[in-house]
C-alpha atoms as a PDB file:
ATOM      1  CA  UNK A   1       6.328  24.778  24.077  1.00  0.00           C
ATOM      2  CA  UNK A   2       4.209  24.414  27.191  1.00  0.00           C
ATOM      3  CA  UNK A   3       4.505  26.980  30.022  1.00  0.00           C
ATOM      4  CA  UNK A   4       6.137  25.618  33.618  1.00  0.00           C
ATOM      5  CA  UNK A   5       6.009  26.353  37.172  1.00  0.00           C
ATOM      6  CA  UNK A   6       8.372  26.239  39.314  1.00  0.00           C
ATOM      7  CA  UNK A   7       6.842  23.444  42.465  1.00  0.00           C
ATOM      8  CA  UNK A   8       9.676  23.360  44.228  1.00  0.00           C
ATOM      9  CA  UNK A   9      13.605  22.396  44.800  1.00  0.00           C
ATOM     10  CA  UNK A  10      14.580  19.588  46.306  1.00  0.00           C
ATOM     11  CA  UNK A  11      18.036  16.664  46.381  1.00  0.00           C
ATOM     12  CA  UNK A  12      17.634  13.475  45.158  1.00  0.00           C
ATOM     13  CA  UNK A  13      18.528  11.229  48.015  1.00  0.00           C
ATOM     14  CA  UNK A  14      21.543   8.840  46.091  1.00  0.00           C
ATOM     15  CA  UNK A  15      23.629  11.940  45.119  1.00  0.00           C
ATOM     16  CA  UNK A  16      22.361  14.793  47.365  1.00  0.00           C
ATOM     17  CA  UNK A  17      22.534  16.742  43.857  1.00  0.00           C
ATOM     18  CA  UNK A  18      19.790  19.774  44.173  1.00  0.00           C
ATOM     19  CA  UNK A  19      16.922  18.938  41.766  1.00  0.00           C
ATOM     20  CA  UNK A  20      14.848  22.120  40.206  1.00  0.00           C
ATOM     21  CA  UNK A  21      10.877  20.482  39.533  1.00  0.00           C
ATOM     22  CA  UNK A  22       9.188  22.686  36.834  1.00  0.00           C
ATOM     23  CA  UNK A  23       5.652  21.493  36.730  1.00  0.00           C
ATOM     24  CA  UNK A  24       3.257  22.240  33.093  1.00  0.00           C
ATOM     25  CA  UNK A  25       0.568  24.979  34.294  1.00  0.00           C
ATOM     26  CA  UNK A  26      -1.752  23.079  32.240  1.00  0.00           C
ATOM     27  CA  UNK A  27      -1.288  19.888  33.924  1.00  0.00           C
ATOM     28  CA  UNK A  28      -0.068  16.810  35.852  1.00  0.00           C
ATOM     29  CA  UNK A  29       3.432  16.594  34.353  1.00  0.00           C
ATOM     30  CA  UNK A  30       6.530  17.194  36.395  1.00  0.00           C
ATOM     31  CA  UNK A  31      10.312  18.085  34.646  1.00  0.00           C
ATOM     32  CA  UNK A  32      13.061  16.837  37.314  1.00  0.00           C
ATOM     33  CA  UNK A  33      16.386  18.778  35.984  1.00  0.00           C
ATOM     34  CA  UNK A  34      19.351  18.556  37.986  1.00  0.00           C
ATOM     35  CA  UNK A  35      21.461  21.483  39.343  1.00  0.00           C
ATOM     36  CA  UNK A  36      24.140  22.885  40.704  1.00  0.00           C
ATOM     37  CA  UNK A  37      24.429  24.020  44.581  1.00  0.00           C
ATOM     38  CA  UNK A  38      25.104  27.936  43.902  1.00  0.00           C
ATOM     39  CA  UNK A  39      21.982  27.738  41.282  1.00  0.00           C
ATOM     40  CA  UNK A  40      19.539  25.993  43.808  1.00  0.00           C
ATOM     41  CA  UNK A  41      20.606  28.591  46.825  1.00  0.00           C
ATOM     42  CA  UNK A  42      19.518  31.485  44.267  1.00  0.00           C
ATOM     43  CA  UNK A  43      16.862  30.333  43.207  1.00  0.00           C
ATOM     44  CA  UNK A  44      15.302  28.999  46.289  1.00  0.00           C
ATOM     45  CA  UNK A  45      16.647  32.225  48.065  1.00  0.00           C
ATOM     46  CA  UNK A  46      14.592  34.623  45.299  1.00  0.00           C
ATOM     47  CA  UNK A  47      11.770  32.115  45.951  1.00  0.00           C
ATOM     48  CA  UNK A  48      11.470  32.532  49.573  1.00  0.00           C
ATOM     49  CA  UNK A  49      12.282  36.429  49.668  1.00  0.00           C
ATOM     50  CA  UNK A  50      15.553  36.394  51.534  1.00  0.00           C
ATOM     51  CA  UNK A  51      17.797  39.556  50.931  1.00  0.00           C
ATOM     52  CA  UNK A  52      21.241  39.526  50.779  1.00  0.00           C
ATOM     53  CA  UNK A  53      23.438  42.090  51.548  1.00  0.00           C
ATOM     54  CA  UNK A  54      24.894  42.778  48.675  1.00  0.00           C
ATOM     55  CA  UNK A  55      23.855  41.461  45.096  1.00  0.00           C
ATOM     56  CA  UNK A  56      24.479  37.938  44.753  1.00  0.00           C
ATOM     57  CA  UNK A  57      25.590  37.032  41.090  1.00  0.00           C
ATOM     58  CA  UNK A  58      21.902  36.407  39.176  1.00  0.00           C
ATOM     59  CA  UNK A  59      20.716  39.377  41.017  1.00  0.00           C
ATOM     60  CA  UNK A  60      23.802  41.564  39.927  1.00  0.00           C
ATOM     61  CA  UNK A  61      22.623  40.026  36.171  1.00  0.00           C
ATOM     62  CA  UNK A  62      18.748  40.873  36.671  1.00  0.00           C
ATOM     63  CA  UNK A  63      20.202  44.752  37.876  1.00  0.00           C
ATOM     64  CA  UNK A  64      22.673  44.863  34.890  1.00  0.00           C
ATOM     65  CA  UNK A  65      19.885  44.382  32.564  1.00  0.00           C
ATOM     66  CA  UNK A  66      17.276  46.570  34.196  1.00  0.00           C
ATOM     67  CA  UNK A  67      20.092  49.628  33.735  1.00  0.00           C
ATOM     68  CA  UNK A  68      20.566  49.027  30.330  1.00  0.00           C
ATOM     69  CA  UNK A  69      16.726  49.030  29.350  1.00  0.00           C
ATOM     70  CA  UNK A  70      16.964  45.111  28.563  1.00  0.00           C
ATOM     71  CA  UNK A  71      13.830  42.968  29.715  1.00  0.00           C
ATOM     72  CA  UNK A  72      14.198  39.250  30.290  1.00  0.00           C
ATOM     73  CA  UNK A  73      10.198  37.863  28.766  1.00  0.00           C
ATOM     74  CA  UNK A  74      10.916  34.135  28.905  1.00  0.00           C
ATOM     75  CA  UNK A  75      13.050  31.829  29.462  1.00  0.00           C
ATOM     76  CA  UNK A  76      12.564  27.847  27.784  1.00  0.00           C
ATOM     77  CA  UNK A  77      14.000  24.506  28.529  1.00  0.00           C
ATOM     78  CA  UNK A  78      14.598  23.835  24.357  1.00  0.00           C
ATOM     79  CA  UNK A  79      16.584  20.016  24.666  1.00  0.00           C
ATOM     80  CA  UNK A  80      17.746  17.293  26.351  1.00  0.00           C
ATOM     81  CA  UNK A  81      21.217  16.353  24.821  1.00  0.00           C
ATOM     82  CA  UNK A  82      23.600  13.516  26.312  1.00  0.00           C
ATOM     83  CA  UNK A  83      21.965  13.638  30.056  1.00  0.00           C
ATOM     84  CA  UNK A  84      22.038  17.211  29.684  1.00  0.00           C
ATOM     85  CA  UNK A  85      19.483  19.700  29.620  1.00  0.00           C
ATOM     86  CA  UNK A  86      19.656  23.275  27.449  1.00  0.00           C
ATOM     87  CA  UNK A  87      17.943  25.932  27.717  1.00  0.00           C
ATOM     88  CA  UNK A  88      17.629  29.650  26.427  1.00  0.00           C
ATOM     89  CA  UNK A  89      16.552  33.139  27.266  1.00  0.00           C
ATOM     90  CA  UNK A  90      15.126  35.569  25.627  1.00  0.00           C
ATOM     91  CA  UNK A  91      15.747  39.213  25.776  1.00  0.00           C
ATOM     92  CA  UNK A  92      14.258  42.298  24.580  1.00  0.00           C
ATOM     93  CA  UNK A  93      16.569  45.513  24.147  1.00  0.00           C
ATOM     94  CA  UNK A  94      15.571  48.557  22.044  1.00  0.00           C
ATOM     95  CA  UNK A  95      12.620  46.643  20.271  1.00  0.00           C
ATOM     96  CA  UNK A  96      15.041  43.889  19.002  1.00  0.00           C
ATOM     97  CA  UNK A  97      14.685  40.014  20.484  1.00  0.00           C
ATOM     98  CA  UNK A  98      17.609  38.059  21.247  1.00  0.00           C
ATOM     99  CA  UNK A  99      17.581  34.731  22.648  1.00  0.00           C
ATOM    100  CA  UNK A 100      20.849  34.000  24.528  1.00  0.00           C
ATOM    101  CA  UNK A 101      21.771  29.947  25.085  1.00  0.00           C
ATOM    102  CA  UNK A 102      21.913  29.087  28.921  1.00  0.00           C
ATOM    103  CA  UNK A 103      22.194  26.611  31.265  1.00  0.00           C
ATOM    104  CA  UNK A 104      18.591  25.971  32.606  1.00  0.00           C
ATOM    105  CA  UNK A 105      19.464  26.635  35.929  1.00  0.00           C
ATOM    106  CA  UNK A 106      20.454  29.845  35.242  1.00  0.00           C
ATOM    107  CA  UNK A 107      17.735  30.615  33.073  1.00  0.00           C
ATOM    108  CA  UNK A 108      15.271  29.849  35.641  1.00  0.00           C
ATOM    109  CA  UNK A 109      17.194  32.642  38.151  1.00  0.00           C
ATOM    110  CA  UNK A 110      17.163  34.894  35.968  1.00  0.00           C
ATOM    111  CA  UNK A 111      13.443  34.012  35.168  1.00  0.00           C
ATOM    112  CA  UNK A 112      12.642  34.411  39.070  1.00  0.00           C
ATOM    113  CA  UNK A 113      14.173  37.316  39.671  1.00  0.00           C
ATOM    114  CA  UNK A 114      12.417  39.083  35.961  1.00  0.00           C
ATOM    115  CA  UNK A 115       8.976  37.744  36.587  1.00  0.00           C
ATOM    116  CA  UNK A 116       9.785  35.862  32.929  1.00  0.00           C
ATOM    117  CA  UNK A 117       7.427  32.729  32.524  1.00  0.00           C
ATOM    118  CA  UNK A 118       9.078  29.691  31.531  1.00  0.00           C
ATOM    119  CA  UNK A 119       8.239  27.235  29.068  1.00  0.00           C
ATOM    120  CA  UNK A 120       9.799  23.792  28.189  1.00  0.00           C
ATOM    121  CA  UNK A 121       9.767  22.643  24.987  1.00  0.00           C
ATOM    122  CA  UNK A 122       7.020  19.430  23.709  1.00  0.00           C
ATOM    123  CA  UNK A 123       9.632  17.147  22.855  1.00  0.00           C
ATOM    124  CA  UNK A 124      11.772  17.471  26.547  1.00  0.00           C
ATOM    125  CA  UNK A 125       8.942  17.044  28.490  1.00  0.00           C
ATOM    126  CA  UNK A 126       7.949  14.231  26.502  1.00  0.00           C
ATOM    127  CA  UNK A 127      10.816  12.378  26.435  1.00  0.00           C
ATOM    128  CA  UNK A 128      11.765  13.339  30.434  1.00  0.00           C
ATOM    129  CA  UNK A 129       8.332  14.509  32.305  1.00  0.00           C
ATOM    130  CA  UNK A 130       6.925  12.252  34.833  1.00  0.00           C
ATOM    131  CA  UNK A 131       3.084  11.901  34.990  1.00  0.00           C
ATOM    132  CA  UNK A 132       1.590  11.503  37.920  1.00  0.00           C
ATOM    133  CA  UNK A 133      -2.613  10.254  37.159  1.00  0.00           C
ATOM    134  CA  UNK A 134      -4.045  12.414  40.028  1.00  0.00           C
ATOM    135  CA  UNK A 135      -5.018  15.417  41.102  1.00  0.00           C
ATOM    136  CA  UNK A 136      -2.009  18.112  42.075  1.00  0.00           C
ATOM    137  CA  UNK A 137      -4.370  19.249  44.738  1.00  0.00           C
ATOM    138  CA  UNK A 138      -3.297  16.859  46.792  1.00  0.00           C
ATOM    139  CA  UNK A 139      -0.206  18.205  47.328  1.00  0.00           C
ATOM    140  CA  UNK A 140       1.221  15.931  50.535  1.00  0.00           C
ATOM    141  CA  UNK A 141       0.415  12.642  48.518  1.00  0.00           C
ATOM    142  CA  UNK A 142       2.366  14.081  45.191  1.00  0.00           C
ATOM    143  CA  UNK A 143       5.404  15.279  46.941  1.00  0.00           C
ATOM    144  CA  UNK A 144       5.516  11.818  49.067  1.00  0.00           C
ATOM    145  CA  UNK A 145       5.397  10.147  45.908  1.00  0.00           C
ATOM    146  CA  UNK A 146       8.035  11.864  44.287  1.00  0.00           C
ATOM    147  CA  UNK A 147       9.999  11.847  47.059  1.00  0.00           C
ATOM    148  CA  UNK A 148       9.516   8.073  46.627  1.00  0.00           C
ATOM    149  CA  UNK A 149      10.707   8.358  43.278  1.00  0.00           C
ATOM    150  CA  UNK A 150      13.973  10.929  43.838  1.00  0.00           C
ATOM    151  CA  UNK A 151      14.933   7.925  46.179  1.00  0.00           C
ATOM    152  CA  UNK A 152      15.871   5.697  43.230  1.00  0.00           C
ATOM    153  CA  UNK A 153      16.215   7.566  40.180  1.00  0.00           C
ATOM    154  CA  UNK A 154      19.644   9.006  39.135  1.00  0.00           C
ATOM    155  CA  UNK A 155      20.081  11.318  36.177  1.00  0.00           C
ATOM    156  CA  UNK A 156      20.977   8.368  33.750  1.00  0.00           C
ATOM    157  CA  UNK A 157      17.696   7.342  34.164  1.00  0.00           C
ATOM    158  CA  UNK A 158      16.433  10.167  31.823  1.00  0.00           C
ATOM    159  CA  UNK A 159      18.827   9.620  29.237  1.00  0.00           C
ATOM    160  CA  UNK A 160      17.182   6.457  27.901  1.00  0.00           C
ATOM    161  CA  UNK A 161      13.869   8.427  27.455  1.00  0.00           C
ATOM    162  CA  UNK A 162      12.382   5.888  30.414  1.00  0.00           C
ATOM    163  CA  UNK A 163       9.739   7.850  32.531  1.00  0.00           C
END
């Protein structure tokens, strides 16, 4: 498992689908995962700080949990299954840890909203990570060039392993 960041959320420009990019701490390596619209509102809301009036549905979860003394500590990408990805979270409550199968958009609401880190597991971001060879700190050039990329690539592309 390697932990992720979230860099940012973005569409891919051939379906307008919202795209989540998780990015290894340790590194130049960048998960695309696909998502749905509700899912990239929350979490870019949470990201950005906007309040709602009243508790939209991953906050409502995040409140839930926090009243019932249960702490989210991470949440992990875990597989990449038939062009889809998996993921889990896993929750502490009275000393015991469950881990509780998700979707990984989900996951990573929850995960902004708990301060959770989030981790993706060797084998996904090996088989669906793009590399790019320079630095990150050159933020403008890397977010160009993946904006290059999001113009072409469709979520098929990631089923045949090819990145």
């Amino acid at each position: 498992m390697q932990e992720m960041v979230i860099y940012g959320v973005s569409f891919d420009m051939v379906g307008k689908q919202p795209i989540v990019l998780l990015k290894t701490a340790e590194g130049n390596k960048f998960l695309p995962i696909w998502i749905g619209h509700p899912e990239a509102a929350s979490i870019l809301m949470k990201l950005q700080g906007a309040q709602t009036p009243r508790p939209m549905t991953h906050d409502l979860l995040c409140d839930m949990l926090g009243e019932l003394e249960v702490r989210c500590t991470q949440v992990a990408v875990t597989e990449l299954r038939e062009n889809t990805f998996f993921a889990s979270i896993t929750l502490v409550v009275g000393g015991r840890e469950l881990e509780i199968d998700s979707r990984p958009s989900d996951a990573i609401a929850l995960a902004v909203r708990a301060n959770a880190p989030i981790f993706a597991a060797d084998e996904v971001i090996a088989e669906s990570a793009i590399e790019f060879e320079h630095e990150v700190e050159d933020t403008d050039d890397v977010v160009e060039k993946f904006k290059e990329f999001l113009d072409q690539v469709t979520p098929e592309d990631f089923a045949a392993g090819d990145s």
